[in-house]
C-alpha atoms as a PDB file:
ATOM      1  CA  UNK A   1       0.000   0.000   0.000  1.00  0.00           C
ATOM      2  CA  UNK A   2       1.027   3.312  -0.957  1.00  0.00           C
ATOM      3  CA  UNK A   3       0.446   7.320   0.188  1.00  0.00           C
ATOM      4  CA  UNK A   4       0.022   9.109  -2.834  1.00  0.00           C
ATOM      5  CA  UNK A   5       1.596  12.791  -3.225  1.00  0.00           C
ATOM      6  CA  UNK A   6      -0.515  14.976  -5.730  1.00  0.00           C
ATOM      7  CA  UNK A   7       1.283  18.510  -6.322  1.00  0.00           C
ATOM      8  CA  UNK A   8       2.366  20.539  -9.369  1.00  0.00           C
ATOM      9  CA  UNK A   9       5.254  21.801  -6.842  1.00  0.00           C
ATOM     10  CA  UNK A  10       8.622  19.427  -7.134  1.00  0.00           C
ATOM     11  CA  UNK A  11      10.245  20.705  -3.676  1.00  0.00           C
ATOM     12  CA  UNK A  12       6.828  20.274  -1.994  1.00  0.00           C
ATOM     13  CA  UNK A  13       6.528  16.090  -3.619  1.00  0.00           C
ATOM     14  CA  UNK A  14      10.208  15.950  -2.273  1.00  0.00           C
ATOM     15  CA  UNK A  15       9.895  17.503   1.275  1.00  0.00           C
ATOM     16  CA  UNK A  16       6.466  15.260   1.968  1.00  0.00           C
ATOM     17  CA  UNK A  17       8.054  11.955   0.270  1.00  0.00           C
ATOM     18  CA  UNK A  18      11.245  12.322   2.711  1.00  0.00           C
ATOM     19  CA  UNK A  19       9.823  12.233   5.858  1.00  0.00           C
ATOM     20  CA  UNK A  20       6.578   9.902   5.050  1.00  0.00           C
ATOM     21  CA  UNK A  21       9.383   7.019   4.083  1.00  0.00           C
ATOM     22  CA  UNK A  22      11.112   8.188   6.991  1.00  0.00           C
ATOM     23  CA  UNK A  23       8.293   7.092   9.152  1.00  0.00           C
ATOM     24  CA  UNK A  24       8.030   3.568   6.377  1.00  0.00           C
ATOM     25  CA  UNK A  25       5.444   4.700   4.794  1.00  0.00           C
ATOM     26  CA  UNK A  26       5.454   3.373   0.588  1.00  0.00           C
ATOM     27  CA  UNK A  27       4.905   6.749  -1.318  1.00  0.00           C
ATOM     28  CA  UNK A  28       4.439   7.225  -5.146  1.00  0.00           C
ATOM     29  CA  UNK A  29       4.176  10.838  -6.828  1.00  0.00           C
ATOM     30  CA  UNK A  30       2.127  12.466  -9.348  1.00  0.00           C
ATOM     31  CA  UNK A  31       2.400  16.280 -10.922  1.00  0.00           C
ATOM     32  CA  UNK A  32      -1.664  16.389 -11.684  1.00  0.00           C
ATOM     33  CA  UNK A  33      -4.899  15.210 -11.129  1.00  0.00           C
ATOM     34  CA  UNK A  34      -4.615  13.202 -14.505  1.00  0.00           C
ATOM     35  CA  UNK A  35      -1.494  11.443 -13.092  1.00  0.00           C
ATOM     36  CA  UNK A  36      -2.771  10.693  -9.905  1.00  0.00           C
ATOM     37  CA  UNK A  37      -5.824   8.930 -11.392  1.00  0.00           C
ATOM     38  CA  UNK A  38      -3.224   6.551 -14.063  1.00  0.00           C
ATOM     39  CA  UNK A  39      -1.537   5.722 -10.870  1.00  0.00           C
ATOM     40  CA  UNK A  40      -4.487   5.016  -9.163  1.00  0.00           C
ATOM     41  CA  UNK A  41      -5.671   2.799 -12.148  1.00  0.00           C
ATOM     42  CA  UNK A  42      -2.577   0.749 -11.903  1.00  0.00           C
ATOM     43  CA  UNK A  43      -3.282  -2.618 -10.997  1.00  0.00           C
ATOM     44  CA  UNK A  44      -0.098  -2.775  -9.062  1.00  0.00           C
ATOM     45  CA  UNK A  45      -0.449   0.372  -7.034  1.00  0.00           C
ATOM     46  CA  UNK A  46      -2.795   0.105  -4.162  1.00  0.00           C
ATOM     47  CA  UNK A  47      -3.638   3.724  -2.507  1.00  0.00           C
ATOM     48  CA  UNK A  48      -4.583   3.714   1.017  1.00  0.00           C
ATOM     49  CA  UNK A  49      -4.141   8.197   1.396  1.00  0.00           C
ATOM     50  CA  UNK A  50      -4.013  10.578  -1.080  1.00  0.00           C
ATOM     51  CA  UNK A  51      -2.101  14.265   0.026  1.00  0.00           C
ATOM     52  CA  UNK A  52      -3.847  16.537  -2.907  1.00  0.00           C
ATOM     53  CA  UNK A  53      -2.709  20.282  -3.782  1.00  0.00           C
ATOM     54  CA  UNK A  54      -5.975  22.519  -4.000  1.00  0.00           C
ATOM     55  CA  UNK A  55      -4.230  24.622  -6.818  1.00  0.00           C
ATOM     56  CA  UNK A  56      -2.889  22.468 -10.092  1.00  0.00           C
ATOM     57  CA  UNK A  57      -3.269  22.659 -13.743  1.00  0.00           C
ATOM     58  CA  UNK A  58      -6.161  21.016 -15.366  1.00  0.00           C
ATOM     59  CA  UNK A  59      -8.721  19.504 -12.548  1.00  0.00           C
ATOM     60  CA  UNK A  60      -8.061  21.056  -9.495  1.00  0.00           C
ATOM     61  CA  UNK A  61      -7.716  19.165  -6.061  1.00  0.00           C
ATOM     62  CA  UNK A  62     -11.261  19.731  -4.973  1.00  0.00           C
ATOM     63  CA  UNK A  63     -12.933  17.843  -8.055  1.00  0.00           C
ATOM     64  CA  UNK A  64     -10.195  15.036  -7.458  1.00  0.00           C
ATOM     65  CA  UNK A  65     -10.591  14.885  -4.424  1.00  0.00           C
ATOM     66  CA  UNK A  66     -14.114  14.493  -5.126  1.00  0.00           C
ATOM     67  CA  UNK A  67     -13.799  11.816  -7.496  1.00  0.00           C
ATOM     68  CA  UNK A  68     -11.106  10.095  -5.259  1.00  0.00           C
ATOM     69  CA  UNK A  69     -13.520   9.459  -2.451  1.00  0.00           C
ATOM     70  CA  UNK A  70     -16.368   9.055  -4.231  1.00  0.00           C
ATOM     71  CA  UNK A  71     -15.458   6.670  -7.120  1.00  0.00           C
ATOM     72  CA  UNK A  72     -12.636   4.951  -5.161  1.00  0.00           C
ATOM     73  CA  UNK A  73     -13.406   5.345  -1.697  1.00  0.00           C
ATOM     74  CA  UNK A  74      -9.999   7.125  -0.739  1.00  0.00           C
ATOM     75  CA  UNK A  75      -9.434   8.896   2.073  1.00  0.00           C
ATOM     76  CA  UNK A  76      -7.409  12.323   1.030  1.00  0.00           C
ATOM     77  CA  UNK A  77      -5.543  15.775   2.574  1.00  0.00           C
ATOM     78  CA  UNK A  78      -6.031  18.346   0.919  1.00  0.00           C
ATOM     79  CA  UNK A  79      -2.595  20.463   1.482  1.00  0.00           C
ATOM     80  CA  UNK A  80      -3.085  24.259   0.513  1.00  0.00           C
ATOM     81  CA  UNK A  81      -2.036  27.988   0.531  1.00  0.00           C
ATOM     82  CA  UNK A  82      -5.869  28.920   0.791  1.00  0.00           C
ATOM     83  CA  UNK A  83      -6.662  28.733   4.293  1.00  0.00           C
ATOM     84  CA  UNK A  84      -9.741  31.348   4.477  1.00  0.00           C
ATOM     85  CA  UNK A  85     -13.369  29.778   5.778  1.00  0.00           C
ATOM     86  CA  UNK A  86     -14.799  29.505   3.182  1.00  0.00           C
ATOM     87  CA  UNK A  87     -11.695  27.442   1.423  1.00  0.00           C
ATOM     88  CA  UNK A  88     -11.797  25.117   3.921  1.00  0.00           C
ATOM     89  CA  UNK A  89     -15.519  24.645   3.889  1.00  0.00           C
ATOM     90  CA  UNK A  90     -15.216  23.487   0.255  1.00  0.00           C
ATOM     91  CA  UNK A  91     -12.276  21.295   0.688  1.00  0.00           C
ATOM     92  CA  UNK A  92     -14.728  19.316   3.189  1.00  0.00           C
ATOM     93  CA  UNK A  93     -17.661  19.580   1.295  1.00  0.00           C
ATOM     94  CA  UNK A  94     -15.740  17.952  -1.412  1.00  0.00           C
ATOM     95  CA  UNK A  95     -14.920  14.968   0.540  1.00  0.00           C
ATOM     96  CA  UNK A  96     -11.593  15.619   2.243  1.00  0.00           C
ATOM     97  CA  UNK A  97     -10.661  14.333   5.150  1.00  0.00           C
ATOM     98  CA  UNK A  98      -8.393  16.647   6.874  1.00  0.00           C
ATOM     99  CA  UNK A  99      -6.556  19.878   5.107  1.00  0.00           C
ATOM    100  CA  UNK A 100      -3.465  21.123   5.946  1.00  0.00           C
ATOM    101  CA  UNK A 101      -2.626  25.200   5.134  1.00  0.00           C
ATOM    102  CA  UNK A 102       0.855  25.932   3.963  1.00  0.00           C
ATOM    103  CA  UNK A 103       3.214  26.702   5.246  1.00  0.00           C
ATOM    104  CA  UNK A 104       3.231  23.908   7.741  1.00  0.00           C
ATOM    105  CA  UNK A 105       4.854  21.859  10.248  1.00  0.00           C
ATOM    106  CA  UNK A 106       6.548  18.390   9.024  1.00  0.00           C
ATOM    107  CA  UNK A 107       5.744  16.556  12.439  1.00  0.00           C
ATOM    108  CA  UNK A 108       1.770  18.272  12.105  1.00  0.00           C
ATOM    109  CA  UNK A 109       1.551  16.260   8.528  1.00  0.00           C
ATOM    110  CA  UNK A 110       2.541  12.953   9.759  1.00  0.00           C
ATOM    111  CA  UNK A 111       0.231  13.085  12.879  1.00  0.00           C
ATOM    112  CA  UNK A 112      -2.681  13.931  10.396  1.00  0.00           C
ATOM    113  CA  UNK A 113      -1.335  11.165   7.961  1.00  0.00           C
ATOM    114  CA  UNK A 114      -1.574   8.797  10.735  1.00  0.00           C
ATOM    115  CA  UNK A 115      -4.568   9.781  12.358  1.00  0.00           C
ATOM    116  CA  UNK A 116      -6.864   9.990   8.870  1.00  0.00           C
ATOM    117  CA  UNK A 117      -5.405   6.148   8.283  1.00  0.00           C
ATOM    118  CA  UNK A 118      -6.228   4.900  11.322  1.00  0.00           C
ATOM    119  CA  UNK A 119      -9.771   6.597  11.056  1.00  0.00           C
ATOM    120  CA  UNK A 120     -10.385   4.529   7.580  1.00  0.00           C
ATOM    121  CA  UNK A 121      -8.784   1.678   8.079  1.00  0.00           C
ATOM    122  CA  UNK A 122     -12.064   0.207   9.602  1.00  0.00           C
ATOM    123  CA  UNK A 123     -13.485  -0.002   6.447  1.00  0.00           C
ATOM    124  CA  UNK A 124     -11.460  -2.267   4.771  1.00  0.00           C
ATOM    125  CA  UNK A 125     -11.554  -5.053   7.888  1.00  0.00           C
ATOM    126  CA  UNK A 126     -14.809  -6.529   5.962  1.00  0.00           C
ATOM    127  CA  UNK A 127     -15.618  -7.082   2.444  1.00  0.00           C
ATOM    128  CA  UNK A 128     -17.941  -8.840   0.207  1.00  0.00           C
ATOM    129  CA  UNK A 129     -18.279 -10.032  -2.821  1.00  0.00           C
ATOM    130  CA  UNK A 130     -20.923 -12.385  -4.487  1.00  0.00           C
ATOM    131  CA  UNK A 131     -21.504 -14.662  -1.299  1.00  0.00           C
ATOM    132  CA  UNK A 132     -18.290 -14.591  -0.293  1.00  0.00           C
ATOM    133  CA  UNK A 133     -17.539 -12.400   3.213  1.00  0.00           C
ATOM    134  CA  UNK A 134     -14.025 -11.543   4.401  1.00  0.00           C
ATOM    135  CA  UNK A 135     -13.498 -10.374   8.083  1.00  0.00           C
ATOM    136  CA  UNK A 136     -10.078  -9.292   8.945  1.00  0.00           C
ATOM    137  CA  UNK A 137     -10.591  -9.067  12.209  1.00  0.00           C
ATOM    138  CA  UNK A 138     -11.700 -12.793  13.205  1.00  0.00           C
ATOM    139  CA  UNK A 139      -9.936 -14.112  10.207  1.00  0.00           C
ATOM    140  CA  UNK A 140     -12.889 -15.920   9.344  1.00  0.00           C
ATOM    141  CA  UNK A 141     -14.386 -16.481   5.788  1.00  0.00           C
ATOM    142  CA  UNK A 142     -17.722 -16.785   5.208  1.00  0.00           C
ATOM    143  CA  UNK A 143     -19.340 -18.588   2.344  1.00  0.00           C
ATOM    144  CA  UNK A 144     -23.082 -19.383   1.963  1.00  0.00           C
ATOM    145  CA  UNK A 145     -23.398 -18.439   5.702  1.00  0.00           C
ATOM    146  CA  UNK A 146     -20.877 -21.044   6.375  1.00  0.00           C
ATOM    147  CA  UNK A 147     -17.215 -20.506   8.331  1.00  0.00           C
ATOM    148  CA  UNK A 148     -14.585 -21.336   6.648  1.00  0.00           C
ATOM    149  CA  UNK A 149     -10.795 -21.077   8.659  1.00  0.00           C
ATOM    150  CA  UNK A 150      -8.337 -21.144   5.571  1.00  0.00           C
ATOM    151  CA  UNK A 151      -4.629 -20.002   6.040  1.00  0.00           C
ATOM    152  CA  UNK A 152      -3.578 -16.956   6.804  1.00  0.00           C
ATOM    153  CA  UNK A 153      -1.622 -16.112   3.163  1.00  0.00           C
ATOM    154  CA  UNK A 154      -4.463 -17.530   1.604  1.00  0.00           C
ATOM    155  CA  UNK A 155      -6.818 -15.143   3.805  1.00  0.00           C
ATOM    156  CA  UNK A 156      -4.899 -12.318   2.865  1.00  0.00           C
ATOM    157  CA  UNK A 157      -4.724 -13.109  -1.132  1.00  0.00           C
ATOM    158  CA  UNK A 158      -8.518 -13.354  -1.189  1.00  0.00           C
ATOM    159  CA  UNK A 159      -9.002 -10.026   1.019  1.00  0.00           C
ATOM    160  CA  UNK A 160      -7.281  -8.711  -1.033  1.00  0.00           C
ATOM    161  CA  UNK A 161      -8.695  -9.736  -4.262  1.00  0.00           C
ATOM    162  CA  UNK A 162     -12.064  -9.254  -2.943  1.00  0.00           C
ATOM    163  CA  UNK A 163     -11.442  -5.229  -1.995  1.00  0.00           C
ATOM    164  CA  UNK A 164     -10.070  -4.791  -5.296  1.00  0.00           C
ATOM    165  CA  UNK A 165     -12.610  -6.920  -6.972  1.00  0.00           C
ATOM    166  CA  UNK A 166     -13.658  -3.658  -9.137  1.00  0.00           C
ATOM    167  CA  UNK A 167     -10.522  -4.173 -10.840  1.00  0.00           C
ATOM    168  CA  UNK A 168      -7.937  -5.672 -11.754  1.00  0.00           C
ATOM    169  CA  UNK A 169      -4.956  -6.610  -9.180  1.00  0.00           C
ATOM    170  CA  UNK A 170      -1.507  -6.956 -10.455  1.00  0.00           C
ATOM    171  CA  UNK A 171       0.673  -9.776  -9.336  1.00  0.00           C
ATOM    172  CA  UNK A 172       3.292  -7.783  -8.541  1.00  0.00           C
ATOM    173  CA  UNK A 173       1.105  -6.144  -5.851  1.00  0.00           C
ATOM    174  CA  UNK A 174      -0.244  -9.491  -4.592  1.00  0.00           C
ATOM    175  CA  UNK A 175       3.435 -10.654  -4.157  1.00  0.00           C
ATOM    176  CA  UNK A 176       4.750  -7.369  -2.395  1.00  0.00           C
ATOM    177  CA  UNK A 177       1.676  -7.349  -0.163  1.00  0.00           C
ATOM    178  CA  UNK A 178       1.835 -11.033   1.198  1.00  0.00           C
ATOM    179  CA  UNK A 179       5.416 -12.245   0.693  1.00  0.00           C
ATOM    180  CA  UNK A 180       7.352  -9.079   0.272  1.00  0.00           C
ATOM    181  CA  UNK A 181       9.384  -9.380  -2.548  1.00  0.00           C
ATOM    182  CA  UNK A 182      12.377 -11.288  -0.999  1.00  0.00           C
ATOM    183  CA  UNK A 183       9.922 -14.335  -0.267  1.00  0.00           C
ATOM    184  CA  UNK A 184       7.469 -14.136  -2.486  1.00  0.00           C
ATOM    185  CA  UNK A 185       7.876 -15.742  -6.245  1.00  0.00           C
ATOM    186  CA  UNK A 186       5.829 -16.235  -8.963  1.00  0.00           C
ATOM    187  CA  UNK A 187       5.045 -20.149  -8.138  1.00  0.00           C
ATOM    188  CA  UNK A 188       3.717 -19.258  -4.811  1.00  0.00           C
ATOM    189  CA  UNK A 189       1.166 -16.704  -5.858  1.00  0.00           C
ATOM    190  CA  UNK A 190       0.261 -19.665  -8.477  1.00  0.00           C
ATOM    191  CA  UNK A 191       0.237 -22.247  -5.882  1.00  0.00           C
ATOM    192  CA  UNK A 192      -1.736 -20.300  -3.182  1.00  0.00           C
ATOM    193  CA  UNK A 193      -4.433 -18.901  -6.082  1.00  0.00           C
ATOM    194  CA  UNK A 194      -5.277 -22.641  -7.674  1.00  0.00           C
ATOM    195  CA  UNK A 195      -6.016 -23.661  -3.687  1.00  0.00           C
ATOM    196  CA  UNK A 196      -8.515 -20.759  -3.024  1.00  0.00           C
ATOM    197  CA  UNK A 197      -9.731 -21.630  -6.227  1.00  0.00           C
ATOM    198  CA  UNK A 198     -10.699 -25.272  -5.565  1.00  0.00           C
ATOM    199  CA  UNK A 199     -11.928 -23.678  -2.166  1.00  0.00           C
ATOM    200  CA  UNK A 200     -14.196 -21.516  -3.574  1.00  0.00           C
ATOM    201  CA  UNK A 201     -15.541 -23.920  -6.157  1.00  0.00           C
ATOM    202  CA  UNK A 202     -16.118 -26.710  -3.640  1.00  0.00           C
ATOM    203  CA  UNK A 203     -18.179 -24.568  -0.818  1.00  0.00           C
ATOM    204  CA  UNK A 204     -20.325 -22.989  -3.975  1.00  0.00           C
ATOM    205  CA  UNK A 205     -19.085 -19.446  -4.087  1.00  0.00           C
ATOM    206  CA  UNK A 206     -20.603 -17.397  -6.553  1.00  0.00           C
ATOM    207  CA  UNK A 207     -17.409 -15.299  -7.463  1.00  0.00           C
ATOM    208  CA  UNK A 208     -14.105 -16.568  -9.239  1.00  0.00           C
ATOM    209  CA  UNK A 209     -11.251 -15.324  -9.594  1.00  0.00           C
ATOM    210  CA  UNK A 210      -9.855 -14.892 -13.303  1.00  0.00           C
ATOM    211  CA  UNK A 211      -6.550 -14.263 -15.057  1.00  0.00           C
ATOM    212  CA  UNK A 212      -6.218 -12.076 -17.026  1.00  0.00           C
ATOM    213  CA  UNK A 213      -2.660 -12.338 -19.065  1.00  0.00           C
ATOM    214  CA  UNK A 214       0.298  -9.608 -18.661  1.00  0.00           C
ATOM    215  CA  UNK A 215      -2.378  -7.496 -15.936  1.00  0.00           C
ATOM    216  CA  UNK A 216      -3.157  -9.960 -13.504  1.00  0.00           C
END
């Protein structure tokens, strides 16, 4: 999972990206709304924040902020010079989370960061799709009303597959997420797929999980 860094502004992508990976957080950069959303549509990228810049060329950051939590149900920051009222009130209104006037403290941006992802992590701990029910927080999968206890990578892959099930997921991300990359391999991911497979097929899921070639 990544933080995503939205701003026309080099220094201000470099200043944020230094001390979020300082703190281990995965960070990716974009110059414009219209980058941000080709990252976001990246099968291998998985955004969990988004920090936006109100002022950019082409969309500004209160339509994509708009169409970040709306269509993709992420949580942003909207990080701006305009700190008036009536700025603010329209940064919320478009579905912000938290906004952040410039100039500002370092240590103020990572306390927000931190506090906004703790606030929506809760609703990615259960998912749905078809009749299949993930809960991350008993581990439990639950098919036709019926509790299934798999293991844990194998809970994980199909969480994950079943957030992202709008879409598709890279293997590459599947890999980094479960393994990390110094564990994980190709073979695994292949192994540990064809099992949930068979499980879904035997307790009569109604979703599947497909390949599609050189995406994932």
């Amino acid at each position: 999972m990544a933080i995503l860094i939205v701003d026309d502004d080099s220094n201000i992508q470099r200043l944020v990206s230094i001390h979020l990976k300082a703190h281990r957080y995965h960070v990716c950069c974009a110059n414009n709304a219209e980058e941000a959303l080709s990252v976001i549509n990246n099968p291998n990228m998985l955004i969990q924040l988004a920090i936006v810049d109100v002022m950019m060329p082409g969309m500004d950051g209160y339509t994509l902020t708009k169409t970040l939590t709306e269509q993709y149900d992420i949580p942003v920051i909207l990080l701006t010079a305009k700190g008036n009222l009536e700025d603010k009130e329209k940064g919320f209104l478009s579905g912000s989370d938290d906004y952040i006037v410039k100039p500002f403290e370092v240590k103020e941006l990572i306390f927000r960061v931190a506090v906004v992802l703790k606030r929506n992590k809760s609703f990615i701990r259960k998912a749905t799709a078809g009749n299949v029910h993930i809960n991350r927080d008993t581990y439990e999968l639950t098919i036709n009303d019926h509790v299934h206890m798999i293991p844990l990578k194998e809970f994980e892959l199909l969480s994950l597959l079943i957030e992202r099930s709008q879409k598709p997921v890279g293997r590459d991300f599947l890999i980094e997420e479960v393994w990390d990359y110094d564990q994980g391999t190709e073979q695994s991911l292949n192994t540990h797929i064809n099992r949930i497979r068979e499980r879904l097929k035997q307790a009569g899921a109604t979703v599947s999980i497909k390949t599609l070639r050189g995406i994932g």
